[in-house]
PDB file of N, CA and C in Angstrom:
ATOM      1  N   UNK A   1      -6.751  -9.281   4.923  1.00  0.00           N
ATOM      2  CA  UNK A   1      -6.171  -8.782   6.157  1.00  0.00           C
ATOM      3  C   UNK A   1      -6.907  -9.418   7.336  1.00  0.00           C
ATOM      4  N   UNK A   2      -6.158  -9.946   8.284  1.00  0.00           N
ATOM      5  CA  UNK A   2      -6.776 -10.205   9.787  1.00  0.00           C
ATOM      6  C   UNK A   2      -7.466  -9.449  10.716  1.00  0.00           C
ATOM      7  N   UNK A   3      -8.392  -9.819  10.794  1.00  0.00           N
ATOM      8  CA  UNK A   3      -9.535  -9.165  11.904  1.00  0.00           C
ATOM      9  C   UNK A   3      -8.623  -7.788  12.399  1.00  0.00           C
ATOM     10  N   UNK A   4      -7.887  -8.749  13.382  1.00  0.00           N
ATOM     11  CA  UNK A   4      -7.383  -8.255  14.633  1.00  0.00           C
ATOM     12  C   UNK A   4      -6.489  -7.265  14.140  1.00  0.00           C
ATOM     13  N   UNK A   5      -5.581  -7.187  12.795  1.00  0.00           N
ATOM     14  CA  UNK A   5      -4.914  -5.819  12.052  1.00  0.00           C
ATOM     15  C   UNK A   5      -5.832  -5.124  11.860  1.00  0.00           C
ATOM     16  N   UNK A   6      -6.879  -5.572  11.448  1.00  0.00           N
ATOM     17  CA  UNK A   6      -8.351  -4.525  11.080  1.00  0.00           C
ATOM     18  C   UNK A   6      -8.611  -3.327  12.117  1.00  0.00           C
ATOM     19  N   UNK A   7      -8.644  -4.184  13.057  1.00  0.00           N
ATOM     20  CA  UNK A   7      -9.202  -3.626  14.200  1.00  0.00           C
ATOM     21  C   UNK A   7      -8.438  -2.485  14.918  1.00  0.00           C
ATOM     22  N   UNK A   8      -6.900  -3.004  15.067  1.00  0.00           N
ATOM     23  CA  UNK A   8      -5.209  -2.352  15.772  1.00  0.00           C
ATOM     24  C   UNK A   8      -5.356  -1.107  14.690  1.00  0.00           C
ATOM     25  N   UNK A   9      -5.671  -0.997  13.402  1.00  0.00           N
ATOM     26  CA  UNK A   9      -5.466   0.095  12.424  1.00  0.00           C
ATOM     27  C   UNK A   9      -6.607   1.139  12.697  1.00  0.00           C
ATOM     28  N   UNK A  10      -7.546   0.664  12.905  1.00  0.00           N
ATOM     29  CA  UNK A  10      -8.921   1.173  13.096  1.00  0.00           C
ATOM     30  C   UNK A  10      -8.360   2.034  14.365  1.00  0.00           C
ATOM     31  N   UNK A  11      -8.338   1.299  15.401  1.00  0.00           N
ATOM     32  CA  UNK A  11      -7.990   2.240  16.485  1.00  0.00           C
ATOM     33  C   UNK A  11      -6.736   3.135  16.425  1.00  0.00           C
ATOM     34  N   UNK A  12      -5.705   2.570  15.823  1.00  0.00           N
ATOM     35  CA  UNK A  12      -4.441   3.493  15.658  1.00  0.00           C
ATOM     36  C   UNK A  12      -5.061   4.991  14.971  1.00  0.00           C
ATOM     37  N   UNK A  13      -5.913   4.941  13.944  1.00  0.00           N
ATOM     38  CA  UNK A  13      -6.245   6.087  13.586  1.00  0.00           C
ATOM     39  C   UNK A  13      -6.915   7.086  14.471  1.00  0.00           C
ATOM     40  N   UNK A  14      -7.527   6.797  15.216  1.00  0.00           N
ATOM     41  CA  UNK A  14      -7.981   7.893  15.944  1.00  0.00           C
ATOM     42  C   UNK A  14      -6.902   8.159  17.217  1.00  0.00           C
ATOM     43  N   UNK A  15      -6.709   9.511  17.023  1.00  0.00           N
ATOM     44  CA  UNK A  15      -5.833  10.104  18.130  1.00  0.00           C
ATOM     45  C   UNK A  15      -5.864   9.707  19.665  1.00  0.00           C
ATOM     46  N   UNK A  16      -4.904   9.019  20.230  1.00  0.00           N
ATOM     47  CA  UNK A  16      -5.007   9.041  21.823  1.00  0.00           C
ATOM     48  C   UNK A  16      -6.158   7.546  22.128  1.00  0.00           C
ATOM     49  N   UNK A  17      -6.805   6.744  21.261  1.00  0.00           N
ATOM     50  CA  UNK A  17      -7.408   5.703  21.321  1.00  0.00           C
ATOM     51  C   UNK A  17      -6.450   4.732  22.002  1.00  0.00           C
ATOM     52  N   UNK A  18      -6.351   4.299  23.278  1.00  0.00           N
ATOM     53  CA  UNK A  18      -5.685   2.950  23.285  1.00  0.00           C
ATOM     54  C   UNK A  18      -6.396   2.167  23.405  1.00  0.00           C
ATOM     55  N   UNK A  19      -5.765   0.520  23.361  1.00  0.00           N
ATOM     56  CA  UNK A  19      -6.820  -0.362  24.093  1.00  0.00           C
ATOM     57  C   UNK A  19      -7.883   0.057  25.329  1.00  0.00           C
ATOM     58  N   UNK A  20      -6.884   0.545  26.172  1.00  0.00           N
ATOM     59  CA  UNK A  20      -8.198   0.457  27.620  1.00  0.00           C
ATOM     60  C   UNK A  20      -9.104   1.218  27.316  1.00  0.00           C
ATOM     61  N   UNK A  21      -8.943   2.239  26.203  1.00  0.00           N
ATOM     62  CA  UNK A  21      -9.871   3.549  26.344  1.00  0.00           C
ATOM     63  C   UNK A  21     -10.908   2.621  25.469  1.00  0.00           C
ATOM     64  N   UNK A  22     -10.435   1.963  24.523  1.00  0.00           N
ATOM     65  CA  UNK A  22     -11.868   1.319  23.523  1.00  0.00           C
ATOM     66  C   UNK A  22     -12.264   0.046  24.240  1.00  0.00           C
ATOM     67  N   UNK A  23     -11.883  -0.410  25.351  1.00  0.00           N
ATOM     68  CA  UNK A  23     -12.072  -1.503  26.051  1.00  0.00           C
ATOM     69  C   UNK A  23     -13.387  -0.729  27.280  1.00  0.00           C
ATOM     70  N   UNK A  24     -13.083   0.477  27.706  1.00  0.00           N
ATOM     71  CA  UNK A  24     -13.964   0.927  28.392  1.00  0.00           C
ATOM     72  C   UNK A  24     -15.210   1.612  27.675  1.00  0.00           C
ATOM     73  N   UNK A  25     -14.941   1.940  26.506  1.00  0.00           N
ATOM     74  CA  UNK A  25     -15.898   2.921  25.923  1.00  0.00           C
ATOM     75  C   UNK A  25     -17.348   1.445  25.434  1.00  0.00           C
ATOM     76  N   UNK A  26     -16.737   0.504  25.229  1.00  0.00           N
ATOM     77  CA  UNK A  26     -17.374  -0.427  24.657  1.00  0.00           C
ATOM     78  C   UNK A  26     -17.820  -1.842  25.521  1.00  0.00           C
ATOM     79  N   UNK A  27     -17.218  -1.968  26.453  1.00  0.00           N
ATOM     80  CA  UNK A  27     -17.405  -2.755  27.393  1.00  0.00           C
ATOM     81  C   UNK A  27     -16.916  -3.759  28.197  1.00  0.00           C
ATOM     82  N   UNK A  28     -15.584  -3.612  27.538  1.00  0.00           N
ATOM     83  CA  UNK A  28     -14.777  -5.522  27.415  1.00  0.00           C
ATOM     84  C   UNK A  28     -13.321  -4.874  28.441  1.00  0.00           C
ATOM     85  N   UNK A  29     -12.778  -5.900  28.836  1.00  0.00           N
ATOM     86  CA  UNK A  29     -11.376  -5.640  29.425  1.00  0.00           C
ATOM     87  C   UNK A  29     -10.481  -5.706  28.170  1.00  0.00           C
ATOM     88  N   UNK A  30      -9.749  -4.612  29.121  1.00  0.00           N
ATOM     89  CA  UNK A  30      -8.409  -4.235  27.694  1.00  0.00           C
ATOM     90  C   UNK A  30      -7.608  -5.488  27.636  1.00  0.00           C
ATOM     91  N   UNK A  31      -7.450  -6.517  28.122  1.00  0.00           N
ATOM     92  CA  UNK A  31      -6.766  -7.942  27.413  1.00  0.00           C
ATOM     93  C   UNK A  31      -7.506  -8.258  26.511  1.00  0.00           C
ATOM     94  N   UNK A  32      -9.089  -8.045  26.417  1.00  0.00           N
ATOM     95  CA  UNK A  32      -9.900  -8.482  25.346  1.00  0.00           C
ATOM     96  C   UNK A  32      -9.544  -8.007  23.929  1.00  0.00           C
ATOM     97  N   UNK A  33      -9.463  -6.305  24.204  1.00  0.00           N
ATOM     98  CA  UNK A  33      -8.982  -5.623  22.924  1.00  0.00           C
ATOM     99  C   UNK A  33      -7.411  -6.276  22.460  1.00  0.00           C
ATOM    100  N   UNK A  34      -6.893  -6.314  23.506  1.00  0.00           N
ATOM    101  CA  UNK A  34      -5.021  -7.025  23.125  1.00  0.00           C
ATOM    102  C   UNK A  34      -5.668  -8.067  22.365  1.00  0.00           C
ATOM    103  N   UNK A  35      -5.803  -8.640  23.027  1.00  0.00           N
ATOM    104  CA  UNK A  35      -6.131 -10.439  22.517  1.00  0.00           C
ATOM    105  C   UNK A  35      -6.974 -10.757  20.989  1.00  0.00           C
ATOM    106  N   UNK A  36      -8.025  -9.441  21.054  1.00  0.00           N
ATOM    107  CA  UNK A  36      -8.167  -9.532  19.351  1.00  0.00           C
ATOM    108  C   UNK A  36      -7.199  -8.814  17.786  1.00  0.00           C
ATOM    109  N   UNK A  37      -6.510  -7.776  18.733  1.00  0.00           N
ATOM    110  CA  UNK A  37      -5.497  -7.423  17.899  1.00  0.00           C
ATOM    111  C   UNK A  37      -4.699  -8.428  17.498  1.00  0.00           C
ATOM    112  N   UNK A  38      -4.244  -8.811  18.914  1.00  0.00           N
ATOM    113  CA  UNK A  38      -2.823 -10.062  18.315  1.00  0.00           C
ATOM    114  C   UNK A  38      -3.338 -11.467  17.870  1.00  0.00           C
ATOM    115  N   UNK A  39      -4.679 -11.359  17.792  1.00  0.00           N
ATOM    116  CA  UNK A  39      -5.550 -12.484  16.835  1.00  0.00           C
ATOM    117  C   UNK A  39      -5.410 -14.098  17.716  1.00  0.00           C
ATOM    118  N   UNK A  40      -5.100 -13.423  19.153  1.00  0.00           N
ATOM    119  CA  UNK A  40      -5.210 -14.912  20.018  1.00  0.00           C
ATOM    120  C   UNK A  40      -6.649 -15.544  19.800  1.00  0.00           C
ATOM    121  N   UNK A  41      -8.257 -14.074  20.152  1.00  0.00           N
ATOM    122  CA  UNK A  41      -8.892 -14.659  20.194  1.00  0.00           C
ATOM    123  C   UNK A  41      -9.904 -13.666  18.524  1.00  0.00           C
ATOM    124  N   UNK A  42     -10.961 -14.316  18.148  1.00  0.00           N
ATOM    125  CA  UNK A  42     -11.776 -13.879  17.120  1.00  0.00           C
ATOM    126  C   UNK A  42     -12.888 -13.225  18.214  1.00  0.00           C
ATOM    127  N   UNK A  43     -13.615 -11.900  17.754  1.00  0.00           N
ATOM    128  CA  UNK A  43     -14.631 -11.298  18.413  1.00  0.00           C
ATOM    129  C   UNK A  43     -15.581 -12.056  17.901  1.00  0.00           C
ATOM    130  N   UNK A  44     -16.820 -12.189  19.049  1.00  0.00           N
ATOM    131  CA  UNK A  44     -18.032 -12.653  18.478  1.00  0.00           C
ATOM    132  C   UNK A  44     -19.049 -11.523  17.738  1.00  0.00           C
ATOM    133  N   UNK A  45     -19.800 -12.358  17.213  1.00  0.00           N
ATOM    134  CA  UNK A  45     -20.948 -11.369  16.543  1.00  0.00           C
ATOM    135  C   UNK A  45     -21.154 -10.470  16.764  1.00  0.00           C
ATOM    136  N   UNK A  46     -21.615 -10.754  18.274  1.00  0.00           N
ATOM    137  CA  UNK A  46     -22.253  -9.350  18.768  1.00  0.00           C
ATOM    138  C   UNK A  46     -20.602  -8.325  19.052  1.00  0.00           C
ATOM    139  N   UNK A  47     -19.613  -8.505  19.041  1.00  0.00           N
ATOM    140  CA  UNK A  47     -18.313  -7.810  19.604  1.00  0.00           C
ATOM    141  C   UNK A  47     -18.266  -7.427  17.906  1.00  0.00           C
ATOM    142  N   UNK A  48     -18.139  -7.777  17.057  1.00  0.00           N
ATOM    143  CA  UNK A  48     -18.338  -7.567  15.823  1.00  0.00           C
ATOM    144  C   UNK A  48     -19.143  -5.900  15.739  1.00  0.00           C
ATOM    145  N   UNK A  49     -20.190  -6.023  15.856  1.00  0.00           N
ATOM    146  CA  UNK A  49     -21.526  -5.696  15.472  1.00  0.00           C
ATOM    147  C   UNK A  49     -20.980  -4.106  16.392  1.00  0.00           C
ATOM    148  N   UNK A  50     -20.824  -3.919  17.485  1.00  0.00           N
ATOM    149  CA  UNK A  50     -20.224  -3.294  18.481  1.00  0.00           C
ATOM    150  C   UNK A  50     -19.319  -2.613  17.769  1.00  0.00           C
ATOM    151  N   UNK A  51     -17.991  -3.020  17.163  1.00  0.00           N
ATOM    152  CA  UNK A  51     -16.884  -2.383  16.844  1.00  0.00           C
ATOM    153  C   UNK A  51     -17.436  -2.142  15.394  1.00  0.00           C
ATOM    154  N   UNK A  52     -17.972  -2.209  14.732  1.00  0.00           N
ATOM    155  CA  UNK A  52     -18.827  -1.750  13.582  1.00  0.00           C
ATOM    156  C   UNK A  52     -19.476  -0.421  13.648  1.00  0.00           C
ATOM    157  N   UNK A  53     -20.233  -0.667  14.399  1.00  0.00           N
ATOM    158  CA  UNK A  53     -20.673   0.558  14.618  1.00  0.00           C
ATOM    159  C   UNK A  53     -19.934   1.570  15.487  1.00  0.00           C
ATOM    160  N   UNK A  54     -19.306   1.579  16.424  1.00  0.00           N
ATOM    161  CA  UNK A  54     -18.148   2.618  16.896  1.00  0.00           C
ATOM    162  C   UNK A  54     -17.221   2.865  16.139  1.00  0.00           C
ATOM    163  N   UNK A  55     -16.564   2.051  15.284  1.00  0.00           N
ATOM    164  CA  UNK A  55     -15.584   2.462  13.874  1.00  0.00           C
ATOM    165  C   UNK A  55     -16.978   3.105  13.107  1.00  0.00           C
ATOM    166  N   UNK A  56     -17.902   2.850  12.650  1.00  0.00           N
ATOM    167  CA  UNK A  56     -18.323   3.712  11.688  1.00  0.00           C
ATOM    168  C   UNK A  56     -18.214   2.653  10.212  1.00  0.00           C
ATOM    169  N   UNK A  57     -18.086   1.635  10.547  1.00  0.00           N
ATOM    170  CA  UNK A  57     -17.957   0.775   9.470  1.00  0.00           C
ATOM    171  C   UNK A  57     -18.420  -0.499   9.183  1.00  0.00           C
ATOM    172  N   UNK A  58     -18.763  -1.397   8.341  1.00  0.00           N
ATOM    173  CA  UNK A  58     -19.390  -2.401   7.928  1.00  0.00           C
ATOM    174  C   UNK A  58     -18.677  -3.873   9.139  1.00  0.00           C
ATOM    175  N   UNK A  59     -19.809  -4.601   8.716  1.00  0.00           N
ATOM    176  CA  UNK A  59     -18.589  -5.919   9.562  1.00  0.00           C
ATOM    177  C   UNK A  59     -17.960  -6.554   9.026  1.00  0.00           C
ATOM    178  N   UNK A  60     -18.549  -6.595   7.359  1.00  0.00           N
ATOM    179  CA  UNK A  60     -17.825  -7.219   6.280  1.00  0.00           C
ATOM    180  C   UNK A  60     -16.147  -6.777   6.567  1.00  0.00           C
ATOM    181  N   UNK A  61     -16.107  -5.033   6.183  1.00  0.00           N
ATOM    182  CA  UNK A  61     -14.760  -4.633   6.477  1.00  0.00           C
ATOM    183  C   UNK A  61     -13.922  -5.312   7.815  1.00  0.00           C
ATOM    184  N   UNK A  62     -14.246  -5.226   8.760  1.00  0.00           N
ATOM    185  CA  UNK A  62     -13.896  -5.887   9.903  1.00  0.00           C
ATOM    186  C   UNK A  62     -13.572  -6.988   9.750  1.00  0.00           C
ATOM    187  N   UNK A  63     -14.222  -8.049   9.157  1.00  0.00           N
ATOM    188  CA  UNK A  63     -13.994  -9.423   8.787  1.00  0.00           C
ATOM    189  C   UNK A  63     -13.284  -9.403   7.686  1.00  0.00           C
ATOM    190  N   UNK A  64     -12.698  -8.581   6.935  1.00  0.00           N
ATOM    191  CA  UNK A  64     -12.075  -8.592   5.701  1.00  0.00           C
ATOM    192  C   UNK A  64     -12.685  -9.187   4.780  1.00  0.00           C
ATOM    193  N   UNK A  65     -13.801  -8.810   4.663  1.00  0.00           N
ATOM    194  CA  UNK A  65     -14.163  -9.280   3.619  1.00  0.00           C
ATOM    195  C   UNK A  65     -14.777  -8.031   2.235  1.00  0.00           C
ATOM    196  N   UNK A  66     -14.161  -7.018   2.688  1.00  0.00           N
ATOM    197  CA  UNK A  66     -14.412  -6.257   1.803  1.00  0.00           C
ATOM    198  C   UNK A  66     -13.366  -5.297   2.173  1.00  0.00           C
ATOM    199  N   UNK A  67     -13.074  -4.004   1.168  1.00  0.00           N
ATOM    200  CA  UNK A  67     -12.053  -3.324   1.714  1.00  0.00           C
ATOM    201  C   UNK A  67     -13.099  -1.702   1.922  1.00  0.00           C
ATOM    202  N   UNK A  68     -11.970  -0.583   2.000  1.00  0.00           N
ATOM    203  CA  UNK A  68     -12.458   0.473   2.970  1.00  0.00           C
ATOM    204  C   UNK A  68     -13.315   1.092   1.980  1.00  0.00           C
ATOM    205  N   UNK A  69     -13.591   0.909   0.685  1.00  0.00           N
ATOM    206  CA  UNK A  69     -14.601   1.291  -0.215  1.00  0.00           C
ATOM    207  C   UNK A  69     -15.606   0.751  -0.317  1.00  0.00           C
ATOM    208  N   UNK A  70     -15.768  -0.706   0.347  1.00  0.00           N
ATOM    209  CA  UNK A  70     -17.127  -1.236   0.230  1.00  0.00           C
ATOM    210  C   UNK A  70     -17.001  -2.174  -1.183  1.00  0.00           C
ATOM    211  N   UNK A  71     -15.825  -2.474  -1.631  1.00  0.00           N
ATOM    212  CA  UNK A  71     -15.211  -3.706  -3.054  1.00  0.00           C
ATOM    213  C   UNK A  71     -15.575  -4.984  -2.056  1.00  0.00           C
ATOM    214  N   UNK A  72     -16.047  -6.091  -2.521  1.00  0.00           N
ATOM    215  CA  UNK A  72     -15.905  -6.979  -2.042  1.00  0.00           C
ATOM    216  C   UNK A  72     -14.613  -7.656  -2.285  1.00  0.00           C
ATOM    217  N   UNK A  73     -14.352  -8.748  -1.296  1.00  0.00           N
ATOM    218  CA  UNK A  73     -12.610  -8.579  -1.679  1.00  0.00           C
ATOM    219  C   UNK A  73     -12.771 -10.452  -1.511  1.00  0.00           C
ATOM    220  N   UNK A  74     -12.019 -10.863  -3.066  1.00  0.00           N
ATOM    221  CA  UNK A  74     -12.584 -12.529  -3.172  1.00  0.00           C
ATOM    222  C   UNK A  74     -11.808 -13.777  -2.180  1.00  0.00           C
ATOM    223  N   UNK A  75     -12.436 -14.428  -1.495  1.00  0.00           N
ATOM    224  CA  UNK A  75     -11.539 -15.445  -0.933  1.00  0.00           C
ATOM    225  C   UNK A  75     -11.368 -16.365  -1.038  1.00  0.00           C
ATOM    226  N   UNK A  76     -10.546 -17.227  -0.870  1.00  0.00           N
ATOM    227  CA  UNK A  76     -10.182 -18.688  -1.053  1.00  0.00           C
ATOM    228  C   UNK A  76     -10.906 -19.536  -0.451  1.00  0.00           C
ATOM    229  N   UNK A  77     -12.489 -19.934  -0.748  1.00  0.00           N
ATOM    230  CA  UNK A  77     -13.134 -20.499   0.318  1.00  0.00           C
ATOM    231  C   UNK A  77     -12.593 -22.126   0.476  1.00  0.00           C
ATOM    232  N   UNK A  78     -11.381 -22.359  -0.095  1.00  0.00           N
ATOM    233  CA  UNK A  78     -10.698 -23.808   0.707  1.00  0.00           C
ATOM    234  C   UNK A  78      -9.876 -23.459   2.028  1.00  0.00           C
ATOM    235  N   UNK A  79      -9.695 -22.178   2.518  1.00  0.00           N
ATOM    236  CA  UNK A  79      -9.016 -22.586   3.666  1.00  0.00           C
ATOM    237  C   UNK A  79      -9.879 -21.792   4.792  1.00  0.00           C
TER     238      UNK A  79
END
């Protein structure tokens, strides 16, 4: 799964979360939050690291690289 679905699901779950509200709670302008949902742009590390810990969750998950149990989840390292 893509970051940026990662992320749009993450926030869809919590009640009344929109972009601007997780754009203000965390620091960034709400085009920032758009722009990683719709996967224009990739968060950096530290934006990573940030939404990790306010979700309550790994960065692996975030990066898809594991799923919501903590499975590592295998990838195609040719593309």
């Amino acid at each position: 799964m893509e970051t940026g679905n990662i992320i749009r699901g993450l926030r869809q779950q919590r009640p009344g979360l929109s972009q601007k509200k997780l754009a203000l709670e965390l620091g960034y302008a709400q085009s920032t939050i758009c722009d990683w949902e719709n996967g224009a742009i990739e968060p950096s590390a530290s934006s990573v690291k940030k939404l990790a810990v306010y979700f309550d969750v790994t960065a692996d998950y975030l990066l898809g690289l594991e799923d919501e149990f903590g499975n590592k989840i295998l990838c195609d390292t040719n593309s």
